[in-house]
PDB file of N, CA and C in Angstrom:
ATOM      1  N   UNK A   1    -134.489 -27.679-106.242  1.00  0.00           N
ATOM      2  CA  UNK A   1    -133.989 -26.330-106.339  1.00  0.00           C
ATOM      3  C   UNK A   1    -134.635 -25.490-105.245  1.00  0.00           C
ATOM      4  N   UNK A   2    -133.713 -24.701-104.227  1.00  0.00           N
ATOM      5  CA  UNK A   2    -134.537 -24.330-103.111  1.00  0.00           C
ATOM      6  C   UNK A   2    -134.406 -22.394-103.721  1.00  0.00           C
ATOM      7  N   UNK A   3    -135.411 -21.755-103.357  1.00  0.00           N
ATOM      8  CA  UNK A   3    -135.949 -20.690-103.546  1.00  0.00           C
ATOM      9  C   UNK A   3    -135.097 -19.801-102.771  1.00  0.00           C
ATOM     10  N   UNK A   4    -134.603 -18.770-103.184  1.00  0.00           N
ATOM     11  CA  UNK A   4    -133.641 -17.339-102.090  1.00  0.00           C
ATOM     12  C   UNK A   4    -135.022 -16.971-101.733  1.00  0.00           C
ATOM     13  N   UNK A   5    -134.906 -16.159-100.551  1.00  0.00           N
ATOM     14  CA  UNK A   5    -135.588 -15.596-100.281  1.00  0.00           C
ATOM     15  C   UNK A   5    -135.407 -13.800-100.528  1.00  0.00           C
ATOM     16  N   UNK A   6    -136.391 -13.259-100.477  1.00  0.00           N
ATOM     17  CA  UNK A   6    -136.237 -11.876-101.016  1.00  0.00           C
ATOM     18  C   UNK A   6    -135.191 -11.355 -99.895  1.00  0.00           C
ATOM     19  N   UNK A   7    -134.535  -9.807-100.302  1.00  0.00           N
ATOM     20  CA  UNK A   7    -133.698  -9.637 -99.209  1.00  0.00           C
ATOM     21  C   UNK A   7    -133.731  -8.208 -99.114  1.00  0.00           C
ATOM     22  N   UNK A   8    -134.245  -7.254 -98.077  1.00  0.00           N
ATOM     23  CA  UNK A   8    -135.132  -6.417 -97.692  1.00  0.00           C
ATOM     24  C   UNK A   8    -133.842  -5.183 -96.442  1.00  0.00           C
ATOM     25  N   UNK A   9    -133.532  -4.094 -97.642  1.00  0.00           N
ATOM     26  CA  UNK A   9    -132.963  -3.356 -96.758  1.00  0.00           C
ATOM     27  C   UNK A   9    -133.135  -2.047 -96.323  1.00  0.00           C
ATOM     28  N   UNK A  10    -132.567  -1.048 -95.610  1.00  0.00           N
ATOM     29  CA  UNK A  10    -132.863   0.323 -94.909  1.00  0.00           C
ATOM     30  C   UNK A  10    -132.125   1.062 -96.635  1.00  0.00           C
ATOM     31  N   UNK A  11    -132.730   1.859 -96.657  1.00  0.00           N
ATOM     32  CA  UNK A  11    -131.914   3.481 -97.562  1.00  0.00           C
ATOM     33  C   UNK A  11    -131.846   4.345 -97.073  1.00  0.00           C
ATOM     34  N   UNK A  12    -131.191   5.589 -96.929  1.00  0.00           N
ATOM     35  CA  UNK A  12    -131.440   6.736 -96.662  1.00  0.00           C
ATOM     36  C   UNK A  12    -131.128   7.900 -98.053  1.00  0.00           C
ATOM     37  N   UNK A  13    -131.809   8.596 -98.686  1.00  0.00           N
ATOM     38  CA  UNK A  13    -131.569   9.419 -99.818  1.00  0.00           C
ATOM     39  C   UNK A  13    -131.426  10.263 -99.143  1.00  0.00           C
ATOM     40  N   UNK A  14    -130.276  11.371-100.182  1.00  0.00           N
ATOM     41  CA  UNK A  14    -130.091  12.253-100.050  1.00  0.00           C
ATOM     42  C   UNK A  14    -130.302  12.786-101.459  1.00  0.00           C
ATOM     43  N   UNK A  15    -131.697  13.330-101.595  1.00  0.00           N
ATOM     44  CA  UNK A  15    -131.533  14.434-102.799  1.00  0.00           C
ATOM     45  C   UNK A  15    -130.990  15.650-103.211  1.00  0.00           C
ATOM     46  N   UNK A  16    -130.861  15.808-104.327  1.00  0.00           N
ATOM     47  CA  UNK A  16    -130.094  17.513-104.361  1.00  0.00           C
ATOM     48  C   UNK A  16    -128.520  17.150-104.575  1.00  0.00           C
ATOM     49  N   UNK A  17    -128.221  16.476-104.674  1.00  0.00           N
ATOM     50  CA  UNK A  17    -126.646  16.123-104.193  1.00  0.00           C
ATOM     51  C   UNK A  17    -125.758  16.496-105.803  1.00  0.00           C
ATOM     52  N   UNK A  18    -124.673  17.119-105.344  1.00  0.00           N
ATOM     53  CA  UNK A  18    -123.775  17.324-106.982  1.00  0.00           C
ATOM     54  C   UNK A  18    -123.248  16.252-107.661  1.00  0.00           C
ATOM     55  N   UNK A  19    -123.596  15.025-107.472  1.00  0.00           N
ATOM     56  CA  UNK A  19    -123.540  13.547-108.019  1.00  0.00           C
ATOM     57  C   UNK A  19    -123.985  12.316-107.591  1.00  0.00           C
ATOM     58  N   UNK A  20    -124.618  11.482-108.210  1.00  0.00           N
ATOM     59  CA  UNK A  20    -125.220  10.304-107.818  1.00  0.00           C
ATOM     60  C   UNK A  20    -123.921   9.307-107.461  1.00  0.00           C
ATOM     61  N   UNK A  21    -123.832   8.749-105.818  1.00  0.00           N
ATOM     62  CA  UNK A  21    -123.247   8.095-105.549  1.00  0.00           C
ATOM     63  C   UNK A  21    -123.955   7.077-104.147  1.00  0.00           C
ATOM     64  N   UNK A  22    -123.714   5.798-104.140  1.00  0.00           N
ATOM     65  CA  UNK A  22    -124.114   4.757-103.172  1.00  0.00           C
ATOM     66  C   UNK A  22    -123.081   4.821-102.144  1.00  0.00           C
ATOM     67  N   UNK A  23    -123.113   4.672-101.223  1.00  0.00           N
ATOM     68  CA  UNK A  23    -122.253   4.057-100.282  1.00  0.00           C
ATOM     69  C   UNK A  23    -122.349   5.026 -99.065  1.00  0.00           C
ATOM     70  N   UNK A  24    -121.818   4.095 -98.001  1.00  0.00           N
ATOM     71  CA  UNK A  24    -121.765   5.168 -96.687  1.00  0.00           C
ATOM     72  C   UNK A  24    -123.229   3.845 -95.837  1.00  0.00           C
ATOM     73  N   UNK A  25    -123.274   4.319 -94.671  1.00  0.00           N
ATOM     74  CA  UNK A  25    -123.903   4.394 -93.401  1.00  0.00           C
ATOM     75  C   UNK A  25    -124.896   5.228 -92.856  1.00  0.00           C
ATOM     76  N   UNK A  26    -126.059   5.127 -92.479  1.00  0.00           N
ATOM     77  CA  UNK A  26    -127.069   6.248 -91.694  1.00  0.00           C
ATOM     78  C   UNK A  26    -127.742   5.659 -90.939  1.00  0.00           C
ATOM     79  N   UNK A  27    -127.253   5.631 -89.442  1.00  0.00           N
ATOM     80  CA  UNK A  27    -128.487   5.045 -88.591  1.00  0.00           C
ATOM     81  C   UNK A  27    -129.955   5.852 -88.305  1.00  0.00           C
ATOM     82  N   UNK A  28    -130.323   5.103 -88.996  1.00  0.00           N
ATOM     83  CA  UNK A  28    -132.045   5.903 -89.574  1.00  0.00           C
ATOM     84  C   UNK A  28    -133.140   5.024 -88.525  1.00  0.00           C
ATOM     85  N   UNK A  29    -134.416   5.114 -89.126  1.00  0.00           N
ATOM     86  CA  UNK A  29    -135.344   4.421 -88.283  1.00  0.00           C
ATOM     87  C   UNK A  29    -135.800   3.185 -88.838  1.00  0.00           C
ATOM     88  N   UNK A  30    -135.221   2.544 -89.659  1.00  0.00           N
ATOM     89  CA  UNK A  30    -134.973   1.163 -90.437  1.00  0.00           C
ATOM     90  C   UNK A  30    -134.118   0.917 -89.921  1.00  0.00           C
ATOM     91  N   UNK A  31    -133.374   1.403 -88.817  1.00  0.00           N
ATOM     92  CA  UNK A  31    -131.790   0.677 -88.755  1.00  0.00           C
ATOM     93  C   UNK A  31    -131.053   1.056 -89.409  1.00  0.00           C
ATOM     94  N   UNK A  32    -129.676   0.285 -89.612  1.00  0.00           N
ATOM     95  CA  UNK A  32    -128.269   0.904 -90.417  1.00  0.00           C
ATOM     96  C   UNK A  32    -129.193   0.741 -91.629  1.00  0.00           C
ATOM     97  N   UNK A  33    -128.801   2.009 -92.376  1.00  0.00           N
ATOM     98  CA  UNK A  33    -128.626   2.334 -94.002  1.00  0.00           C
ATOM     99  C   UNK A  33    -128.579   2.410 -95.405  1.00  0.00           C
ATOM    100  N   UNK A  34    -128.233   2.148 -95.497  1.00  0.00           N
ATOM    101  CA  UNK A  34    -127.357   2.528 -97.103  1.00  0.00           C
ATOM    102  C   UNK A  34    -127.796   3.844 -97.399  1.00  0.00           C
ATOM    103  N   UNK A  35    -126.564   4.967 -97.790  1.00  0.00           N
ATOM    104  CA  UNK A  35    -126.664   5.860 -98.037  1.00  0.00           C
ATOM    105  C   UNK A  35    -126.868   6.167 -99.529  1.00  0.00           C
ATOM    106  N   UNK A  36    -127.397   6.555-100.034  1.00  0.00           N
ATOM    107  CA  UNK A  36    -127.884   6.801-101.796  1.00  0.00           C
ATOM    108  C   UNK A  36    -127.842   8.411-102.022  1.00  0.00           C
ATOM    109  N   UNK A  37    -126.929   8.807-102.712  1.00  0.00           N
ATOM    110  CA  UNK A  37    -127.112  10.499-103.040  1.00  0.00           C
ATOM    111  C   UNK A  37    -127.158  10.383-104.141  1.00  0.00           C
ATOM    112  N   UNK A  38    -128.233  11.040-104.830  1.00  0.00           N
ATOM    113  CA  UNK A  38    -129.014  11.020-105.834  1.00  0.00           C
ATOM    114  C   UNK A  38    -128.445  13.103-106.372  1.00  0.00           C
ATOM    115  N   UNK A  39    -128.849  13.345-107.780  1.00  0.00           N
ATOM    116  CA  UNK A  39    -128.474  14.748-108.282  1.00  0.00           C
ATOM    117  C   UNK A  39    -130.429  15.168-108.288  1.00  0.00           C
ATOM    118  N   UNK A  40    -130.825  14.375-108.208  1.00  0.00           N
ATOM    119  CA  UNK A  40    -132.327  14.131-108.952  1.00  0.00           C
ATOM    120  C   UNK A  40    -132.942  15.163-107.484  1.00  0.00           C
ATOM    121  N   UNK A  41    -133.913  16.204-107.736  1.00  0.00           N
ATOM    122  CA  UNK A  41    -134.369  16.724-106.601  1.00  0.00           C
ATOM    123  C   UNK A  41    -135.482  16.156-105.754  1.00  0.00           C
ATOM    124  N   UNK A  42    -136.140  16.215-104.896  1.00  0.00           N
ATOM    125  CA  UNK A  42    -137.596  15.394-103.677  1.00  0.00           C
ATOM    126  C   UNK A  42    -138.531  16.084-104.582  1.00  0.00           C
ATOM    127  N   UNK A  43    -138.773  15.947-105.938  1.00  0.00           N
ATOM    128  CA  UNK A  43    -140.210  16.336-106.319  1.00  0.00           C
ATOM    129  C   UNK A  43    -140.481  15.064-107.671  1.00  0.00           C
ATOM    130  N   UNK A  44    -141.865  15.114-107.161  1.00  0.00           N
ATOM    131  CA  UNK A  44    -142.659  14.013-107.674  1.00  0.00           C
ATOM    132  C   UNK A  44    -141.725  12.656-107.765  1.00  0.00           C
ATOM    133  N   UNK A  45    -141.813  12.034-107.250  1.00  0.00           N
ATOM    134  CA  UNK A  45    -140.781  10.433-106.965  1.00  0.00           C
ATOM    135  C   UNK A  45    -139.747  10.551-107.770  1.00  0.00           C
ATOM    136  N   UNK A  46    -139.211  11.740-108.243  1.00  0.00           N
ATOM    137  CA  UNK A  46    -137.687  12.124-109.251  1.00  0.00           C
ATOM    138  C   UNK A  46    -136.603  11.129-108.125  1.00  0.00           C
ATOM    139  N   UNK A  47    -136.480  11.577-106.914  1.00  0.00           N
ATOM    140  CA  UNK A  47    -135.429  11.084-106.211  1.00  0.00           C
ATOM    141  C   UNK A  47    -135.483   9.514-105.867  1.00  0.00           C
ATOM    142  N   UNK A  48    -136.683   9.394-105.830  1.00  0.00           N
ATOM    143  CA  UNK A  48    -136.803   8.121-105.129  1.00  0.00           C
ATOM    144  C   UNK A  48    -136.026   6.871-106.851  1.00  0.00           C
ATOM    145  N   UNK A  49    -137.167   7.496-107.635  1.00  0.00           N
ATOM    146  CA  UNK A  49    -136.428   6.805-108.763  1.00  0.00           C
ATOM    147  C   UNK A  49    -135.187   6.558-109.619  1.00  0.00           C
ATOM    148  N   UNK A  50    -134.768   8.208-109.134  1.00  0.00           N
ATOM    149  CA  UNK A  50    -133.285   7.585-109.211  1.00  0.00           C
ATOM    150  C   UNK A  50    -132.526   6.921-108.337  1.00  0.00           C
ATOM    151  N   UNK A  51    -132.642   6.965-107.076  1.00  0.00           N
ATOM    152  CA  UNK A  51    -132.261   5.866-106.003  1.00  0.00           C
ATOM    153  C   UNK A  51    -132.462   4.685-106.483  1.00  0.00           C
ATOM    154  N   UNK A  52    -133.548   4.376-106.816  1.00  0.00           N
ATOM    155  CA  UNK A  52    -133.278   2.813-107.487  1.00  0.00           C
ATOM    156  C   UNK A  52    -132.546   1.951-108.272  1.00  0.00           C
ATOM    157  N   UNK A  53    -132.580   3.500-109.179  1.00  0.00           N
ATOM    158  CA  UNK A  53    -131.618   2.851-110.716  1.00  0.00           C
ATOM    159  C   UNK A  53    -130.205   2.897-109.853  1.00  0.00           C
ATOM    160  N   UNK A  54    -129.852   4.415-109.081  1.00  0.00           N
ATOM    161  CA  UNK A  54    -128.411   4.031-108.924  1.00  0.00           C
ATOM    162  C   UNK A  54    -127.908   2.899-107.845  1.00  0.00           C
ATOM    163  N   UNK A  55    -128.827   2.404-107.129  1.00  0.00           N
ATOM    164  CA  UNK A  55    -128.713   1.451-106.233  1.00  0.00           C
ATOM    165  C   UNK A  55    -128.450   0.044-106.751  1.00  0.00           C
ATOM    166  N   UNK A  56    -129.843  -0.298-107.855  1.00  0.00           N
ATOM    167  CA  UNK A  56    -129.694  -1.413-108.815  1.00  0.00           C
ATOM    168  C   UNK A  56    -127.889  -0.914-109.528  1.00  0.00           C
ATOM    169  N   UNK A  57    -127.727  -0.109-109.948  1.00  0.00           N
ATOM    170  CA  UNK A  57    -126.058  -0.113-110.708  1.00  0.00           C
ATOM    171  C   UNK A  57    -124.687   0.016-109.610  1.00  0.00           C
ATOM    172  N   UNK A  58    -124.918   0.092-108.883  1.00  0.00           N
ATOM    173  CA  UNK A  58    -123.896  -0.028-107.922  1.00  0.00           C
ATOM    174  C   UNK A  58    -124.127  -0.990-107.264  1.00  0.00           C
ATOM    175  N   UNK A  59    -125.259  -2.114-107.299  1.00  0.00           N
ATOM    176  CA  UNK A  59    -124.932  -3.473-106.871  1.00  0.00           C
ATOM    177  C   UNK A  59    -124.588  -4.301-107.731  1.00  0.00           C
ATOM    178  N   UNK A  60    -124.770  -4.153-109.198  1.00  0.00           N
ATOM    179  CA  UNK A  60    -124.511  -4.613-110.139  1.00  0.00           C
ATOM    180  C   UNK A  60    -125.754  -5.578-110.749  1.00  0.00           C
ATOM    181  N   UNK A  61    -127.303  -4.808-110.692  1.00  0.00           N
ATOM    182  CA  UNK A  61    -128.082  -5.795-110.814  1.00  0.00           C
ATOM    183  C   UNK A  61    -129.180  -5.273-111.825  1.00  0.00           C
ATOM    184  N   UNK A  62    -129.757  -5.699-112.116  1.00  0.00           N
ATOM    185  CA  UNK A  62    -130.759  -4.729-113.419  1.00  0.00           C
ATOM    186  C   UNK A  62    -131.843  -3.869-112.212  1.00  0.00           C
ATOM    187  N   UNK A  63    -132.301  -2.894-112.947  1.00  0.00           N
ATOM    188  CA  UNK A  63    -132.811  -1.954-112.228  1.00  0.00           C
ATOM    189  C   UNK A  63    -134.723  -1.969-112.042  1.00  0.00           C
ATOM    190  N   UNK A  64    -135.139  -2.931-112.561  1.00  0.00           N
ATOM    191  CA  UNK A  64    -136.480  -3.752-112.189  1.00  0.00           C
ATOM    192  C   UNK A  64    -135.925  -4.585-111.035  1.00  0.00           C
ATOM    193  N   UNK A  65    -134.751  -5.249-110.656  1.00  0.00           N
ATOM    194  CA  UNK A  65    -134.738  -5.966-109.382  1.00  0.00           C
ATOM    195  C   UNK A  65    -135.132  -5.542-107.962  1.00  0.00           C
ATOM    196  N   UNK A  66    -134.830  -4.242-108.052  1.00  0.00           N
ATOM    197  CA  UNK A  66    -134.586  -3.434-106.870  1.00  0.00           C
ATOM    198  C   UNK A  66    -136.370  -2.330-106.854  1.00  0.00           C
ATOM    199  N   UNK A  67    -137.158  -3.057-105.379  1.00  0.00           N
ATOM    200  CA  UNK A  67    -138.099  -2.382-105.682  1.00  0.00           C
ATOM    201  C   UNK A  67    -138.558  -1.647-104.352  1.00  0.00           C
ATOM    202  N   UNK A  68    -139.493  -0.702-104.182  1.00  0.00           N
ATOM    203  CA  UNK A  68    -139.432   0.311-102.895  1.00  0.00           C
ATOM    204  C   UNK A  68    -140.401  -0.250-102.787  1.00  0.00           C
ATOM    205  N   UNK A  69    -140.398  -0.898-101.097  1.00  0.00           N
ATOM    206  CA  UNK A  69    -141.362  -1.100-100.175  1.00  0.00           C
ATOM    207  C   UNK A  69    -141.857  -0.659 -99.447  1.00  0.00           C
ATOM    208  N   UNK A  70    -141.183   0.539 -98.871  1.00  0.00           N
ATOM    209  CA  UNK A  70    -141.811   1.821 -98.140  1.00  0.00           C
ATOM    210  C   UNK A  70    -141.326   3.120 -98.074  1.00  0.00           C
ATOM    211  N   UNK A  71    -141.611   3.997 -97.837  1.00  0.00           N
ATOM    212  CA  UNK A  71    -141.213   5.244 -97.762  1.00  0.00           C
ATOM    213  C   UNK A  71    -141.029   6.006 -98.933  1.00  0.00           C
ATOM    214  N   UNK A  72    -141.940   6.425 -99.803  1.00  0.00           N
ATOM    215  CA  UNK A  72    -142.177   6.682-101.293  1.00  0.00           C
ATOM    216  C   UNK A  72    -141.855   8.321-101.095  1.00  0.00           C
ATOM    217  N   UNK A  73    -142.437   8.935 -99.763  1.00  0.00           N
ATOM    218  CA  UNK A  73    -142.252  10.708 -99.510  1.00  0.00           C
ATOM    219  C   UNK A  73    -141.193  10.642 -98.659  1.00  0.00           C
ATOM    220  N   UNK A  74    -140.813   9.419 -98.361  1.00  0.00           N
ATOM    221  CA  UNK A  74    -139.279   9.983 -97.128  1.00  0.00           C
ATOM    222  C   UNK A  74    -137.953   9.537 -97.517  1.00  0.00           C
ATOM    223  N   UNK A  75    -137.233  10.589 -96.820  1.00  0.00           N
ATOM    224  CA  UNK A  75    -136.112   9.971 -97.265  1.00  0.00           C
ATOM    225  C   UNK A  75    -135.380   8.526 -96.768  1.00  0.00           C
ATOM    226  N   UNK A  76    -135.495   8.265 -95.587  1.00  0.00           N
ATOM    227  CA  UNK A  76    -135.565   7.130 -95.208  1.00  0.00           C
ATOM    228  C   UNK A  76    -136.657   6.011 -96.192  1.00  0.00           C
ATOM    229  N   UNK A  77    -135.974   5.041 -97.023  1.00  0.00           N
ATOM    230  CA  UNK A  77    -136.659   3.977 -97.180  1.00  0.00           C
ATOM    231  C   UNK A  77    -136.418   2.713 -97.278  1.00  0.00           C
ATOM    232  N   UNK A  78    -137.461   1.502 -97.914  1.00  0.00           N
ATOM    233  CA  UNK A  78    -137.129   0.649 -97.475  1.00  0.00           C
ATOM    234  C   UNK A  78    -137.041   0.179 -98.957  1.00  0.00           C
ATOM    235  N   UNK A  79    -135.881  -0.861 -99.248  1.00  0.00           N
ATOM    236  CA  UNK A  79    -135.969  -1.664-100.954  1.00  0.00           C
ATOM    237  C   UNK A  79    -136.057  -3.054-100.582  1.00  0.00           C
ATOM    238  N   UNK A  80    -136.559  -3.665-101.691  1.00  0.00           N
ATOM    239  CA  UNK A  80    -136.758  -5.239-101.728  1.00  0.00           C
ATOM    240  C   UNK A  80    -135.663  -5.698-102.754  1.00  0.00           C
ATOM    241  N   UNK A  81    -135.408  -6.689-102.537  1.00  0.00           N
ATOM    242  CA  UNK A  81    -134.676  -7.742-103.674  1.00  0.00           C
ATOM    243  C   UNK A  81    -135.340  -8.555-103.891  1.00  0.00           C
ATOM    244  N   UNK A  82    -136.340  -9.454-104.641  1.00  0.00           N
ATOM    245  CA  UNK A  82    -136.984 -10.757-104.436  1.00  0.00           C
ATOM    246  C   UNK A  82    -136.233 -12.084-104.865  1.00  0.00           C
ATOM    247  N   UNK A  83    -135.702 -11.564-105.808  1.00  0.00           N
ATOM    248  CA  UNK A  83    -134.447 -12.694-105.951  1.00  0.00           C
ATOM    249  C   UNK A  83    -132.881 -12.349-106.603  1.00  0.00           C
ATOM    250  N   UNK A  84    -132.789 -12.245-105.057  1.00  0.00           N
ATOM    251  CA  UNK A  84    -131.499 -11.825-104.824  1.00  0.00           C
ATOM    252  C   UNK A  84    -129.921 -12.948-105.424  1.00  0.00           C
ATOM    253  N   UNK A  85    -128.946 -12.090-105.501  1.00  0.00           N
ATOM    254  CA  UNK A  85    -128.058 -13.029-105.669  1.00  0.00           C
ATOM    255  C   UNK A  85    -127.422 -13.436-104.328  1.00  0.00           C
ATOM    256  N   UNK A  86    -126.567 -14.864-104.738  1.00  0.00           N
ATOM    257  CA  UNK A  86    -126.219 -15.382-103.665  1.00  0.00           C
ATOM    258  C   UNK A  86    -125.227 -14.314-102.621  1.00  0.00           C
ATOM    259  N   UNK A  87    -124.183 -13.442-103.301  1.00  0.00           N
ATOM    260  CA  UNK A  87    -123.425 -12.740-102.466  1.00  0.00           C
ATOM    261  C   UNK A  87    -124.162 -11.188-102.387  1.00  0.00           C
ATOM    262  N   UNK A  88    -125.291 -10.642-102.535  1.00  0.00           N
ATOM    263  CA  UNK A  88    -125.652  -9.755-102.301  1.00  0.00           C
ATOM    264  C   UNK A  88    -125.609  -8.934-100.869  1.00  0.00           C
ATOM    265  N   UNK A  89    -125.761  -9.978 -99.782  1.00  0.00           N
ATOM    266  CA  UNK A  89    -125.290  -9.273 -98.407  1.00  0.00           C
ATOM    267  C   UNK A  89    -123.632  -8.873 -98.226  1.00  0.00           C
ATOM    268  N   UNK A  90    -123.100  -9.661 -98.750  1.00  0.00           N
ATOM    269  CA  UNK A  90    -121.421  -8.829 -98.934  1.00  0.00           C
ATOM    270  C   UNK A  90    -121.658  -7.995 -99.986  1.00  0.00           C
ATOM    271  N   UNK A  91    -122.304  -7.631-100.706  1.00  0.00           N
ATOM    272  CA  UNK A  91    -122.481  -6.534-101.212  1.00  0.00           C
ATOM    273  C   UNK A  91    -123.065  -5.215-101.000  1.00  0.00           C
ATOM    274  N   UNK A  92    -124.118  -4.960-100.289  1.00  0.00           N
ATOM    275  CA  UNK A  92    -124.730  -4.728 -99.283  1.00  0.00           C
ATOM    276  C   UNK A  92    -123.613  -4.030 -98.348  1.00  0.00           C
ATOM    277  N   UNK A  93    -123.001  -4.934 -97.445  1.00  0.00           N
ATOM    278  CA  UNK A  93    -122.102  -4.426 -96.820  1.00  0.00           C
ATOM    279  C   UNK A  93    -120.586  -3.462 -96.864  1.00  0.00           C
ATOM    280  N   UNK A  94    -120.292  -3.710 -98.152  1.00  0.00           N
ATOM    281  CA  UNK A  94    -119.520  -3.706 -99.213  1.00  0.00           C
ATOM    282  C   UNK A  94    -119.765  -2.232 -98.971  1.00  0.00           C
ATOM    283  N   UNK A  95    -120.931  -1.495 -99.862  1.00  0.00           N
ATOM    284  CA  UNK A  95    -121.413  -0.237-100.121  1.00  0.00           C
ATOM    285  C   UNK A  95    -121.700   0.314 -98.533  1.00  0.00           C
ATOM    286  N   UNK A  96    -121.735  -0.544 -97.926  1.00  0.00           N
ATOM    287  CA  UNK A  96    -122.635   0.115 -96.254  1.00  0.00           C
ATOM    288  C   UNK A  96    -121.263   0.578 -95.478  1.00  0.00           C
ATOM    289  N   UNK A  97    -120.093  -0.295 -95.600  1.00  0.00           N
ATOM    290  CA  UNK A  97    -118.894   0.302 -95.164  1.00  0.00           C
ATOM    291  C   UNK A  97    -117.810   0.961 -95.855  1.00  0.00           C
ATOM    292  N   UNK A  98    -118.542   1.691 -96.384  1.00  0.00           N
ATOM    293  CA  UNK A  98    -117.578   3.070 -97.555  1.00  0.00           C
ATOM    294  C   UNK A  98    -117.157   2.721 -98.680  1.00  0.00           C
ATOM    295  N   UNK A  99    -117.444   1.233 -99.244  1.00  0.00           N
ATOM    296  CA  UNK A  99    -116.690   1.727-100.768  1.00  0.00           C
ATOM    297  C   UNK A  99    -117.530   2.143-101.778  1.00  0.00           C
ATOM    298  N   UNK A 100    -117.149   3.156-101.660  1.00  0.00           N
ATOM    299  CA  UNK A 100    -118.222   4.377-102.724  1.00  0.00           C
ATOM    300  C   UNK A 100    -118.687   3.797-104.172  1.00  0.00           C
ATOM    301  N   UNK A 101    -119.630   3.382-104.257  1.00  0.00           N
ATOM    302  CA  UNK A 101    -119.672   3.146-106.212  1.00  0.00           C
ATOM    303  C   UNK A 101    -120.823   4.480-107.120  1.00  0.00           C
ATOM    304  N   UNK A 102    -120.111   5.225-107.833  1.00  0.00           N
ATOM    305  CA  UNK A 102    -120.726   6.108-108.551  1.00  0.00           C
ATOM    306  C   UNK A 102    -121.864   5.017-109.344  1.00  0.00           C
ATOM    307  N   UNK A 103    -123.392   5.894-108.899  1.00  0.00           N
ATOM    308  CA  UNK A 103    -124.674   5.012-109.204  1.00  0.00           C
ATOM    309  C   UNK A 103    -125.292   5.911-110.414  1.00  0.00           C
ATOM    310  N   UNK A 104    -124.451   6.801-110.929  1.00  0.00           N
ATOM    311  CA  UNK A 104    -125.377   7.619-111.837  1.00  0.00           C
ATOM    312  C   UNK A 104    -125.235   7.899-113.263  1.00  0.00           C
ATOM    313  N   UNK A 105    -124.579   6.781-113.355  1.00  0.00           N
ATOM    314  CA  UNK A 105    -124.173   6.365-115.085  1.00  0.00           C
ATOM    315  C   UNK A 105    -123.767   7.401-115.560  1.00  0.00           C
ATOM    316  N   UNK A 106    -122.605   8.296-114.742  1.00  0.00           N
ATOM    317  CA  UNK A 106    -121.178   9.159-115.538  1.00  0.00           C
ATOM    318  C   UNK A 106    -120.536   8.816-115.827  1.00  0.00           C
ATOM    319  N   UNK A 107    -119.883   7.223-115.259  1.00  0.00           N
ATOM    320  CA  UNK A 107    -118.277   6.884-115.071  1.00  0.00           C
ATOM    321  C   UNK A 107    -118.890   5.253-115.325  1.00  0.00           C
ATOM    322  N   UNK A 108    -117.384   4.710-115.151  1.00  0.00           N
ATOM    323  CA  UNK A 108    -117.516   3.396-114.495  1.00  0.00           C
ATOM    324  C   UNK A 108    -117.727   3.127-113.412  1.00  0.00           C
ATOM    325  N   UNK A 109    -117.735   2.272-112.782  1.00  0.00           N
ATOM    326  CA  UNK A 109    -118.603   1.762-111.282  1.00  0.00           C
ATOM    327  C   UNK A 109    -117.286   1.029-110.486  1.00  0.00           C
TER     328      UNK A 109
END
């Protein structure tokens, strides 16, 4: 049985936003993206943590999978997968080239 390897991408949050939604593009200083707009405001890791959860639900993955590797005060950051699923980079891409998935447990996804 061979081991995935973890799979390690760019975010960019946008806090403050009038609904939690994933998707979109930001060439940031990680490189391309993923855009995360969060409702949650930049005080005390409020935003960052909801970025996670809605990131973990708009990939479709439990929300302990998805963990921040850097950038805890910026909006630019970085998430880990450690064991990722097999199609997670088409997923990934999926959200990185516009198809919007509401991450903030109003709706369906």
């Amino acid at each position: 049985m061979s081991q995935v390897e973890a799979v390690t991408f760019a975010v960019r949050v946008r806090p403050g936003a009038s609904r939690t939604a994933v998707g979109g593009r930001y060439e940031g200083p990680h490189g391309t993206a993923l855009v995360v707009a969060v409702n949650a405001p930049a005080v005390d890791g409020r935003a960052t943590a909801a970025a996670l959860r809605a990131t973990a639900e708009a990939l479709g993955l439990r929300r302990g999978a998805v963990v921040l590797r850097t950038g805890e005060t910026s909006r630019d950051k970085v998430f880990t997968i450690a064991d990722p699923p097999p199609d997670l980079h088409d997923r990934l891409r999926s959200l990185r080239d516009g198809v919007l998935r509401d991450g903030g447990g109003s709706g369906p996804a």
